[in-house]
C-alpha atoms as a PDB file:
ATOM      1  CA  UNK A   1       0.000   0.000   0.000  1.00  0.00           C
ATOM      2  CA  UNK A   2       1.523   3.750  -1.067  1.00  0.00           C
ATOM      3  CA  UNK A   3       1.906   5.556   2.485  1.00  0.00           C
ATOM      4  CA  UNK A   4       1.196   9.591   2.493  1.00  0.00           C
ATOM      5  CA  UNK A   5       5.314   9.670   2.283  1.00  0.00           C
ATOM      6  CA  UNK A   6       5.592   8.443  -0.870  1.00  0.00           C
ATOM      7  CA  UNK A   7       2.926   9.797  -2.539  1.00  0.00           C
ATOM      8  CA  UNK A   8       4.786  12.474  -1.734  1.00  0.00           C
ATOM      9  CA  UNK A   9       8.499  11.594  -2.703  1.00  0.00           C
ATOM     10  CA  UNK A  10       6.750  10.638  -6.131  1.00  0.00           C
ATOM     11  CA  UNK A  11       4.791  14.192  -6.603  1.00  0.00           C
ATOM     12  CA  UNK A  12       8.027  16.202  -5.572  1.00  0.00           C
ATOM     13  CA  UNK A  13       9.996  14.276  -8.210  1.00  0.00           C
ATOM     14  CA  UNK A  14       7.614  15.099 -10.490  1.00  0.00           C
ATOM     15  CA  UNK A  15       7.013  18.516  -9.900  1.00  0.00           C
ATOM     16  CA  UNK A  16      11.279  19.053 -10.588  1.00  0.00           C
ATOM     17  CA  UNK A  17      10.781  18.084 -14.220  1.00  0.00           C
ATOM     18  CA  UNK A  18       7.375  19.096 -14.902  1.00  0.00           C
ATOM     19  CA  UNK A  19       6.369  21.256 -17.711  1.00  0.00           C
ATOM     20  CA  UNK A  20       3.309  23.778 -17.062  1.00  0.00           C
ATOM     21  CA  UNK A  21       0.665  21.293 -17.951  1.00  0.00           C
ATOM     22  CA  UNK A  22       1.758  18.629 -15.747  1.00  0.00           C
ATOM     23  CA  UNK A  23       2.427  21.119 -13.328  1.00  0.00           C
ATOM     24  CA  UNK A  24      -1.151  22.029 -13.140  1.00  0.00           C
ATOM     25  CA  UNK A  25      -2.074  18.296 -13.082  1.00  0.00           C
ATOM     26  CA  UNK A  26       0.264  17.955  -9.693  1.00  0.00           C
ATOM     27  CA  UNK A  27      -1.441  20.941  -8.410  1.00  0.00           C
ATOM     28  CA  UNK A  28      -4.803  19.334  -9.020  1.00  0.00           C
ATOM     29  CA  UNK A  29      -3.509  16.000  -7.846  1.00  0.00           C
ATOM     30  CA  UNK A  30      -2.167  16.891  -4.379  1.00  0.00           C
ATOM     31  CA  UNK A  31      -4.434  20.642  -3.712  1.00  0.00           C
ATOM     32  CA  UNK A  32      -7.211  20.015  -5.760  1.00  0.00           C
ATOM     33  CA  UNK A  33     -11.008  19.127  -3.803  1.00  0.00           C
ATOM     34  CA  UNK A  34     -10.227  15.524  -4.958  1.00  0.00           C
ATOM     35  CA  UNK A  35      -6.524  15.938  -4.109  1.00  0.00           C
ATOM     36  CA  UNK A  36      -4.720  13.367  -2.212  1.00  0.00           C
ATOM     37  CA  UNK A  37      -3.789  15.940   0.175  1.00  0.00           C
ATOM     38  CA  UNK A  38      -6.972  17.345   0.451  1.00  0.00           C
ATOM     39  CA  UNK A  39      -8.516  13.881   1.298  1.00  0.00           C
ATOM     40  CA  UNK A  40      -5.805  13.480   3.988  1.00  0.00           C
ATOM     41  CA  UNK A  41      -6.607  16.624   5.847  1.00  0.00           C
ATOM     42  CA  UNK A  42     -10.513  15.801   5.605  1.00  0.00           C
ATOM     43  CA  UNK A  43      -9.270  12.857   7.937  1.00  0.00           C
ATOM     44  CA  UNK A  44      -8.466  14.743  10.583  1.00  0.00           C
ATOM     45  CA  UNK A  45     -12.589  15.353  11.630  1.00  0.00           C
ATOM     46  CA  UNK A  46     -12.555  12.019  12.771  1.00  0.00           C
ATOM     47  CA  UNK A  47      -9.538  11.387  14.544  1.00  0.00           C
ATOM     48  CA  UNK A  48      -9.449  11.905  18.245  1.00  0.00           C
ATOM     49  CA  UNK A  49      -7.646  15.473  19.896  1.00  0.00           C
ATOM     50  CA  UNK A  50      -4.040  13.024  20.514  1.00  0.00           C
ATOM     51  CA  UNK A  51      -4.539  11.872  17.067  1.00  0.00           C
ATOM     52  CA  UNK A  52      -4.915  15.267  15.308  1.00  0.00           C
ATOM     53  CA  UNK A  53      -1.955  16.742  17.266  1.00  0.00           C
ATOM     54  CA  UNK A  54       0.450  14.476  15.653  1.00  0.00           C
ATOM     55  CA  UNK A  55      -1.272  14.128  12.091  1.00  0.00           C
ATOM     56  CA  UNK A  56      -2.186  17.780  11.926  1.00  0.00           C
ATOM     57  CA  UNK A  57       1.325  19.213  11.428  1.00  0.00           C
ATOM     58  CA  UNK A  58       2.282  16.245   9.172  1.00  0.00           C
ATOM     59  CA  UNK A  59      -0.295  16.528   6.554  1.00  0.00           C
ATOM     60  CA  UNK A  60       0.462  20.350   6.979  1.00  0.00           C
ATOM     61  CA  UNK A  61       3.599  19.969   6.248  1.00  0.00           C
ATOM     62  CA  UNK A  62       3.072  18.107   3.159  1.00  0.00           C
ATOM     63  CA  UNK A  63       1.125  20.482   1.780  1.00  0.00           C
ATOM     64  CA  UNK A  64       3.172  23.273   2.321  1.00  0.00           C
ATOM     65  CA  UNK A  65       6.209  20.866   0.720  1.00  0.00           C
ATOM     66  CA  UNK A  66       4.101  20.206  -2.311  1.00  0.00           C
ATOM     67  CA  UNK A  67       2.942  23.848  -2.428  1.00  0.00           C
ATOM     68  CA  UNK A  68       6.339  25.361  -1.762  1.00  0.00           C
ATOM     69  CA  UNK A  69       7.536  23.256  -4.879  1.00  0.00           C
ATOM     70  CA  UNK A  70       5.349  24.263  -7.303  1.00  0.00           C
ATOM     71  CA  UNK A  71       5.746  27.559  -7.076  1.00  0.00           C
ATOM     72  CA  UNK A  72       9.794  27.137  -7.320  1.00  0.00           C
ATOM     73  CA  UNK A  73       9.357  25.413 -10.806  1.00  0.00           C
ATOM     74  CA  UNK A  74       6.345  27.770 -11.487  1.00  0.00           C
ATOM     75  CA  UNK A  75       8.872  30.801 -11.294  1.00  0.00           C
ATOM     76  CA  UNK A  76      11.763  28.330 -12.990  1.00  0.00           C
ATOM     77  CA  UNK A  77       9.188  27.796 -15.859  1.00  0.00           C
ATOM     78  CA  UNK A  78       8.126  31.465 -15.754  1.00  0.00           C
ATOM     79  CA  UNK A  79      11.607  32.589 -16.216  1.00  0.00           C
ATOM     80  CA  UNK A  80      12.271  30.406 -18.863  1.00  0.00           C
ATOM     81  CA  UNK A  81       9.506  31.443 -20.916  1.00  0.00           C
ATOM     82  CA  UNK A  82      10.598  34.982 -20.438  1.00  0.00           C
ATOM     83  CA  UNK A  83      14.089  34.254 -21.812  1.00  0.00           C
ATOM     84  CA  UNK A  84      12.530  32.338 -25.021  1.00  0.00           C
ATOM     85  CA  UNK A  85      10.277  35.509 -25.699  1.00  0.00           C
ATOM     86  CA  UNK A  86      13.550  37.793 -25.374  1.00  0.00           C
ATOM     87  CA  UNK A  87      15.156  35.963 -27.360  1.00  0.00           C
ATOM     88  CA  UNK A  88      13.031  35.315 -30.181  1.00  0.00           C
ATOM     89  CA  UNK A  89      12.349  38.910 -30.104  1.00  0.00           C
ATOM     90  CA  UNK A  90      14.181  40.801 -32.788  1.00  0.00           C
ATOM     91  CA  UNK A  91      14.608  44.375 -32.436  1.00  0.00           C
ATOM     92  CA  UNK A  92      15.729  45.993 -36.142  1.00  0.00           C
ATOM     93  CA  UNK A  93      17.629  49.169 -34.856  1.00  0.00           C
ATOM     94  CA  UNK A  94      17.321  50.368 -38.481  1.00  0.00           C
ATOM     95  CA  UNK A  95      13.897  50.904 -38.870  1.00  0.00           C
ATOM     96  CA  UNK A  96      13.087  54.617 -38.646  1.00  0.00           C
ATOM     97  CA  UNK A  97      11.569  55.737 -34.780  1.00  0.00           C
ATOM     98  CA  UNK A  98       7.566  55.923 -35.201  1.00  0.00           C
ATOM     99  CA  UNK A  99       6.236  59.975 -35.273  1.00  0.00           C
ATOM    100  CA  UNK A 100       5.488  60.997 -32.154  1.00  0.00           C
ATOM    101  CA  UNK A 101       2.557  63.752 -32.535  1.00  0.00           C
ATOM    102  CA  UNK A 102       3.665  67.147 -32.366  1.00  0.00           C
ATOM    103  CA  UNK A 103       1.158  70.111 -31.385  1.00  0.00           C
ATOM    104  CA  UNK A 104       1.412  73.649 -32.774  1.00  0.00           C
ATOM    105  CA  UNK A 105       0.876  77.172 -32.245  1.00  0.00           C
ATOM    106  CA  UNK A 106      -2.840  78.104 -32.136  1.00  0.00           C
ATOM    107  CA  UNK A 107      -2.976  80.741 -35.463  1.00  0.00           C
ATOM    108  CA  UNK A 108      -4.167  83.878 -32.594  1.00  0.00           C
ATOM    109  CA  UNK A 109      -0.984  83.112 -30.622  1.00  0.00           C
ATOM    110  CA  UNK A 110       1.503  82.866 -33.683  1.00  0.00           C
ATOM    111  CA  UNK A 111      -0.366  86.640 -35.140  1.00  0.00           C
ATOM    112  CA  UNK A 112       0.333  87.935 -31.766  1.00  0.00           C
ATOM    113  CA  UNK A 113       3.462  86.848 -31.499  1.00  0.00           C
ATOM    114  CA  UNK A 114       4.095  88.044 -34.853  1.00  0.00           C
ATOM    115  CA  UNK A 115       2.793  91.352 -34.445  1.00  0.00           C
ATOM    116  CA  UNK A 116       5.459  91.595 -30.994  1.00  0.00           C
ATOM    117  CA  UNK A 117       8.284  90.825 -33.223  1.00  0.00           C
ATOM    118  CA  UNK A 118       7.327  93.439 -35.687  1.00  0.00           C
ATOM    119  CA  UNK A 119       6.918  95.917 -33.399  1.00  0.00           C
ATOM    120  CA  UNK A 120      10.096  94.784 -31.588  1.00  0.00           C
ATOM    121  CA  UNK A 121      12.347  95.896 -34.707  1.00  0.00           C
ATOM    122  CA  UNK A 122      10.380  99.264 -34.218  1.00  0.00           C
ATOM    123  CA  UNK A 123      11.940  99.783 -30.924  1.00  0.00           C
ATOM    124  CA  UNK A 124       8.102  99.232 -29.120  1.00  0.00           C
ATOM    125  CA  UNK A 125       8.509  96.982 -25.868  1.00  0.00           C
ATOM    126  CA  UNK A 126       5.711  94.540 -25.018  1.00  0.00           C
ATOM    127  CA  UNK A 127       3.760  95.520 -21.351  1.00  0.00           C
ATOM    128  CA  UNK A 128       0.789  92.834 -19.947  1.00  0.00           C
ATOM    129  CA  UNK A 129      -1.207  94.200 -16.987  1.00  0.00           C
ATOM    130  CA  UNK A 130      -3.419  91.912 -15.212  1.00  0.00           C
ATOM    131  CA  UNK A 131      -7.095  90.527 -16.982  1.00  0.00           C
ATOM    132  CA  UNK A 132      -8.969  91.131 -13.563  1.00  0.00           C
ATOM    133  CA  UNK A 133      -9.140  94.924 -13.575  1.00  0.00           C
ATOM    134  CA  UNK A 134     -10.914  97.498 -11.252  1.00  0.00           C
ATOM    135  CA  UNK A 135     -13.111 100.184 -12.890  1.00  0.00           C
ATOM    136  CA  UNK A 136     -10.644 102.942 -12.354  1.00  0.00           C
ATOM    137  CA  UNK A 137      -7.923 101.422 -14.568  1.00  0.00           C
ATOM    138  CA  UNK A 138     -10.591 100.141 -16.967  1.00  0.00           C
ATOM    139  CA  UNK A 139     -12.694 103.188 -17.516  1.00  0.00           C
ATOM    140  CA  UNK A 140     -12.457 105.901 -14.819  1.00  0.00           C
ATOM    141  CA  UNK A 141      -8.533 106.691 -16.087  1.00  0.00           C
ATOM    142  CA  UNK A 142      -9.655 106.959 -19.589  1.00  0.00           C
ATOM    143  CA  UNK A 143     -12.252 109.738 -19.299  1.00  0.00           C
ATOM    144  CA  UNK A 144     -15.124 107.256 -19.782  1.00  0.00           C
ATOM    145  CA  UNK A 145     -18.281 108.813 -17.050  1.00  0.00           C
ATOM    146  CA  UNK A 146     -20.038 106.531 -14.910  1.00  0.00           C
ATOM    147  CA  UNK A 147     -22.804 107.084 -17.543  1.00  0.00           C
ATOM    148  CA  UNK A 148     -21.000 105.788 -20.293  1.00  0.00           C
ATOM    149  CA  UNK A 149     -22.554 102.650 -22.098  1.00  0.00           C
ATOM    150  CA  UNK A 150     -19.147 100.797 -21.718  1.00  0.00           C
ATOM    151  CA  UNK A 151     -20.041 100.443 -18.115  1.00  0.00           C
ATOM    152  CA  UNK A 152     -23.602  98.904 -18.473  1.00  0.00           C
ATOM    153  CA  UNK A 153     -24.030  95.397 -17.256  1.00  0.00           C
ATOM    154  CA  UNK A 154     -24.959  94.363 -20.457  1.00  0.00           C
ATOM    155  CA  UNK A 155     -21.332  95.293 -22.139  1.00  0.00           C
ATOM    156  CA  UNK A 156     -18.998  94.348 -19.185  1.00  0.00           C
ATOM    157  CA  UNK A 157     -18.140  91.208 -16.873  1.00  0.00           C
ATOM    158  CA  UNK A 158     -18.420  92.444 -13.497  1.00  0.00           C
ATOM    159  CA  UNK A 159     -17.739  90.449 -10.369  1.00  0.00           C
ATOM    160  CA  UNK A 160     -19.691  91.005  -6.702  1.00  0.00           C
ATOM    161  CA  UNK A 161     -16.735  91.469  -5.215  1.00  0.00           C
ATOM    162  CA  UNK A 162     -14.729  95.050  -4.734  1.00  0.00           C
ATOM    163  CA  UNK A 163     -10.724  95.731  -4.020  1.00  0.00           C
ATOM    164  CA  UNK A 164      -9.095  96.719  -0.940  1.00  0.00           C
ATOM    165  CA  UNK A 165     -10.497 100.427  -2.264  1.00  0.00           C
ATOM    166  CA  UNK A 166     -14.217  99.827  -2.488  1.00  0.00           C
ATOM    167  CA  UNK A 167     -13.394  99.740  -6.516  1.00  0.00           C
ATOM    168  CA  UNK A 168     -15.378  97.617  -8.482  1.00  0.00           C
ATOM    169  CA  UNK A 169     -13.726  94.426  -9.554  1.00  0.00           C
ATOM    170  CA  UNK A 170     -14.319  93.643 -13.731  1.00  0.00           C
ATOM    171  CA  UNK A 171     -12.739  91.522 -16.491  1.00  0.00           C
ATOM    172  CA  UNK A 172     -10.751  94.270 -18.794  1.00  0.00           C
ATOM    173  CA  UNK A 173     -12.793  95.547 -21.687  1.00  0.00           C
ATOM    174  CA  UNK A 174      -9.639  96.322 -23.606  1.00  0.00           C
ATOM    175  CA  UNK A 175      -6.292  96.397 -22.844  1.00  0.00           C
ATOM    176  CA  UNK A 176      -5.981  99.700 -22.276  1.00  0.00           C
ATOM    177  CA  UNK A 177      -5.625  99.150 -18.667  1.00  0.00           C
ATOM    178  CA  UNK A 178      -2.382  98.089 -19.460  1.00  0.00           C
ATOM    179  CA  UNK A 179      -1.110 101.737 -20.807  1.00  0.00           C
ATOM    180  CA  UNK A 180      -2.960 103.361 -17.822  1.00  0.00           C
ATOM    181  CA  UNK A 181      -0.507 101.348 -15.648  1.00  0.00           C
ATOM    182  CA  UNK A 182       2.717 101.643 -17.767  1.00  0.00           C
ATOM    183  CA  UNK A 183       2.241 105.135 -17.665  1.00  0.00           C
ATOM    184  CA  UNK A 184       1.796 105.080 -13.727  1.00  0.00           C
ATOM    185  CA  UNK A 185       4.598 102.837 -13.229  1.00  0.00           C
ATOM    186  CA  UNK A 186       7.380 104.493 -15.886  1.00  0.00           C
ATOM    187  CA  UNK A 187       6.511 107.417 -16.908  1.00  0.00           C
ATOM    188  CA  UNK A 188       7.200 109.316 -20.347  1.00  0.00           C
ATOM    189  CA  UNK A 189       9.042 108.517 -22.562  1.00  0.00           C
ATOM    190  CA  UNK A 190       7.331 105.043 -23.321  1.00  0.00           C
ATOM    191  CA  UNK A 191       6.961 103.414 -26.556  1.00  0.00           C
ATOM    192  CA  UNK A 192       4.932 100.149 -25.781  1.00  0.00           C
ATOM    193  CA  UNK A 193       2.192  97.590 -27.466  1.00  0.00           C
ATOM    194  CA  UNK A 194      -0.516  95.967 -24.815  1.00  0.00           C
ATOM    195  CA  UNK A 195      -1.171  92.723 -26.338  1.00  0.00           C
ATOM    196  CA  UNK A 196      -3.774  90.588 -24.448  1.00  0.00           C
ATOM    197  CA  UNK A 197      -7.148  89.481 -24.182  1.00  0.00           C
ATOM    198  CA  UNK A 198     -10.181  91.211 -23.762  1.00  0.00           C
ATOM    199  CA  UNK A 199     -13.740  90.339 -22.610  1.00  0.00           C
ATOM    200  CA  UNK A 200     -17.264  92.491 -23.173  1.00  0.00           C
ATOM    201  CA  UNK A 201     -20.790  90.854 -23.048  1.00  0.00           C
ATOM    202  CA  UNK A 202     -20.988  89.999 -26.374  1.00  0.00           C
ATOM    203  CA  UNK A 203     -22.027  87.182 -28.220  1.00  0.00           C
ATOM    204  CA  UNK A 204     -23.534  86.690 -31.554  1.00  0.00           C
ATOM    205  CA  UNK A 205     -22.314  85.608 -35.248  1.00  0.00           C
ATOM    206  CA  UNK A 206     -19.829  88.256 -35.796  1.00  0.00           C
ATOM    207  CA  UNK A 207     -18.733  88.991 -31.592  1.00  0.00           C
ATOM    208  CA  UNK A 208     -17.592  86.252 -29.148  1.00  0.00           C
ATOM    209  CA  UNK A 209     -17.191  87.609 -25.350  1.00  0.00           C
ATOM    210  CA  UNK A 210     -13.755  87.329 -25.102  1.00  0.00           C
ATOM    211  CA  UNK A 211     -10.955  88.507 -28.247  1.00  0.00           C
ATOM    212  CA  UNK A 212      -7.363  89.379 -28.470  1.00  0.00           C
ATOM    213  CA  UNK A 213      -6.510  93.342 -28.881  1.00  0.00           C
ATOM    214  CA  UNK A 214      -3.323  94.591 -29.521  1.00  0.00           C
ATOM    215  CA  UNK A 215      -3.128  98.629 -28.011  1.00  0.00           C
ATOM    216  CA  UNK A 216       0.211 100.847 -28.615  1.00  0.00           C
ATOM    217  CA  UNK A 217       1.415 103.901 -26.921  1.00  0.00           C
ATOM    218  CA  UNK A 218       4.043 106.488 -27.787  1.00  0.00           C
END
């Protein structure tokens, strides 16, 4: 009669050599519901407490023998699989690098760029002021009344919030602003283009509600 010791002796030496699919078929054989092992350890329910104590840890250790070598030639097999793939993998250095998609300059940035180089060579320097304004910059420097449509609701962005000066708070209307501050800031002589954009509440086949506007100053 085959004892439990060398059914296992006889699975070991089988799992050393085997290839995946009898690998599997050990695993089934041993772990499986209908596994040798498996049927061993359902044993133990009827045994008596001495009797468990001592065949517990032996079947136990068994299975963690026959588990412990199956995943050794699992990672053996693994690895040699690995190896095959590299080397039947054939990498042709000469073949040209595949495109890798390139994006470009939106055709508004590349005019306004355009337009800063131009006026560059003039001797004009390039000033940005911020796109959150407060009325004073906006319109109240300009001359532009409190009455003046510009001002409605209905042509500006306006936020509920005010500055640190009670000054209404607004998304520029133009980018004059921006010459309001340079002059502040530098002083004459300047010689400057305000590139930028703009926003007015506007919006219809011809207007969208916001644009770019290039301002200049001499």
């Amino acid at each position: 009669m085959e004892t439990d010791q060398h059914k296992l002796d006889a699975a070991l030496a089988a799992i050393a050599d085997a290839d995946a699919d009898a690998l599997e078929a050990q695993r089934i054989g041993a772990l499986g519901k209908a596994g040798w092992i498996s049927a061993a350890l359902k044993t133990l329910g009827a045994m008596t407490p001495e009797q468990r104590q001592l065949e517990g840890p032996r079947i136990q250790g068994m299975r963690a023998a026959v588990a412990d070598a199956i995943e050794a030639r699992k990672a053996v097999l693994d690895a040699a699989a690995l190896e095959a793939q590299l080397i039947g993998e054939v990498l042709d250095l000469t073949l040209p690098a595949p495109e890798t998609p390139r994006g470009s300059v939106h055709p508004v940035s590349q005019v306004m760029d355009e337009l800063a180089e131009i006026f560059a060579d003039l001797g004009f320097a390039v000033a940005t002021g911020p796109e959150i304004e407060d009325d004073w910059h906006n319109f109240t420097a300009l001359n532009m009344a409190e009455t003046h449509p510009a001002r409605a609701m209905h042509d500006t962005f306006y936020f509920p919030a005010v500055d640190a000066e009670g000054r209404k708070m607004l998304l520029r209307t133009h980018t004059s602003p921006v010459q309001i501050r340079s002059m502040v800031q530098q002083g004459a002589p300047i010689r400057i283009i305000a590139p930028g954009r703009v926003y007015r509440s506007d919006s219809d086949a011809t207007h969208t509600p916001m644009f770019h506007q290039v301002e200049g100053l001499v």
